[in-house]
C-alpha atoms as a PDB file:
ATOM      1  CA  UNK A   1       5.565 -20.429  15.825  1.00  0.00           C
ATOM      2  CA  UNK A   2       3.816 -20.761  12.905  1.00  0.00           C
ATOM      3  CA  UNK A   3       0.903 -18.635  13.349  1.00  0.00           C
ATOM      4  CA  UNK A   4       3.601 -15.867  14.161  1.00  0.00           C
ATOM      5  CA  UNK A   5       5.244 -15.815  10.898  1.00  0.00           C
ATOM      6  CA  UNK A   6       1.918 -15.908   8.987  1.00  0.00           C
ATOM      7  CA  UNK A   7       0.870 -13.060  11.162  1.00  0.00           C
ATOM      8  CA  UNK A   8       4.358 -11.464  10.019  1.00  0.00           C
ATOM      9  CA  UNK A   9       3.620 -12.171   6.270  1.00  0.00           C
ATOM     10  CA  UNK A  10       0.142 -10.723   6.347  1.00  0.00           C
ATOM     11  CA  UNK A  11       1.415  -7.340   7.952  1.00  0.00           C
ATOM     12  CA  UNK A  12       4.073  -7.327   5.357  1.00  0.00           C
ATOM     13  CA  UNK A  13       1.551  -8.412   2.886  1.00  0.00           C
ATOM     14  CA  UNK A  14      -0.476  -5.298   4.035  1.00  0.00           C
ATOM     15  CA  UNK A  15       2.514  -2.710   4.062  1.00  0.00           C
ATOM     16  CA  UNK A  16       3.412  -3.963   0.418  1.00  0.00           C
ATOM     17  CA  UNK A  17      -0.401  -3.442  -0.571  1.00  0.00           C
ATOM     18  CA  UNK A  18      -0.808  -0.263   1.001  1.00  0.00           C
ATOM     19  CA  UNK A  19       2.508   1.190  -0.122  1.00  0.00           C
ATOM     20  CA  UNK A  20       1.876   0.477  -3.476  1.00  0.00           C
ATOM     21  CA  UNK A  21      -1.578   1.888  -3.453  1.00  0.00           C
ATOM     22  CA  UNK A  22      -0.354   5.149  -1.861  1.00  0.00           C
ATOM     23  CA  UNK A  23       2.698   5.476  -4.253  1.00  0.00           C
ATOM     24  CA  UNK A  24       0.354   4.819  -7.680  1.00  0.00           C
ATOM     25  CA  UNK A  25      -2.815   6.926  -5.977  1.00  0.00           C
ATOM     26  CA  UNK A  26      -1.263  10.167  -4.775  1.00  0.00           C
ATOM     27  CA  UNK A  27       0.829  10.770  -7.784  1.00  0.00           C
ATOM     28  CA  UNK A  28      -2.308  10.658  -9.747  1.00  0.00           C
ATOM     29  CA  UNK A  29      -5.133  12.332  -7.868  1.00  0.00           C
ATOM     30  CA  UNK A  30      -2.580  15.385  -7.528  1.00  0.00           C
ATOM     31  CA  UNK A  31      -1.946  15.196 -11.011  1.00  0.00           C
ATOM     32  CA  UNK A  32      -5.985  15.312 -11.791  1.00  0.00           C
ATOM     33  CA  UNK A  33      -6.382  17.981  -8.964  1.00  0.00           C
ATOM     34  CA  UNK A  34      -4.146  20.307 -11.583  1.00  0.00           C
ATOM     35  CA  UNK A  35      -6.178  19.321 -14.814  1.00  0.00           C
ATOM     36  CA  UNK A  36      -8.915  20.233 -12.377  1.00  0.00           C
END
């Protein structure tokens, strides 16, 4: 049981990591692909 719910934090560990990444990192290499 417990080595569900720490597989269950690290995928929502993940999703919060990678959704953050995407939502700073787009926004700014489209921005620089205009100055470009």
């Amino acid at each position: 049981m417990n080595t569900a719910l720490d597989v269950v934090q690290l995928s929502r560990l993940q999703f919060g990591l990678t959704a953050m990444y995407h939502f700073l990192f787009v926004p700014l290499t489209l921005g620089l692909a205009v100055l470009l």
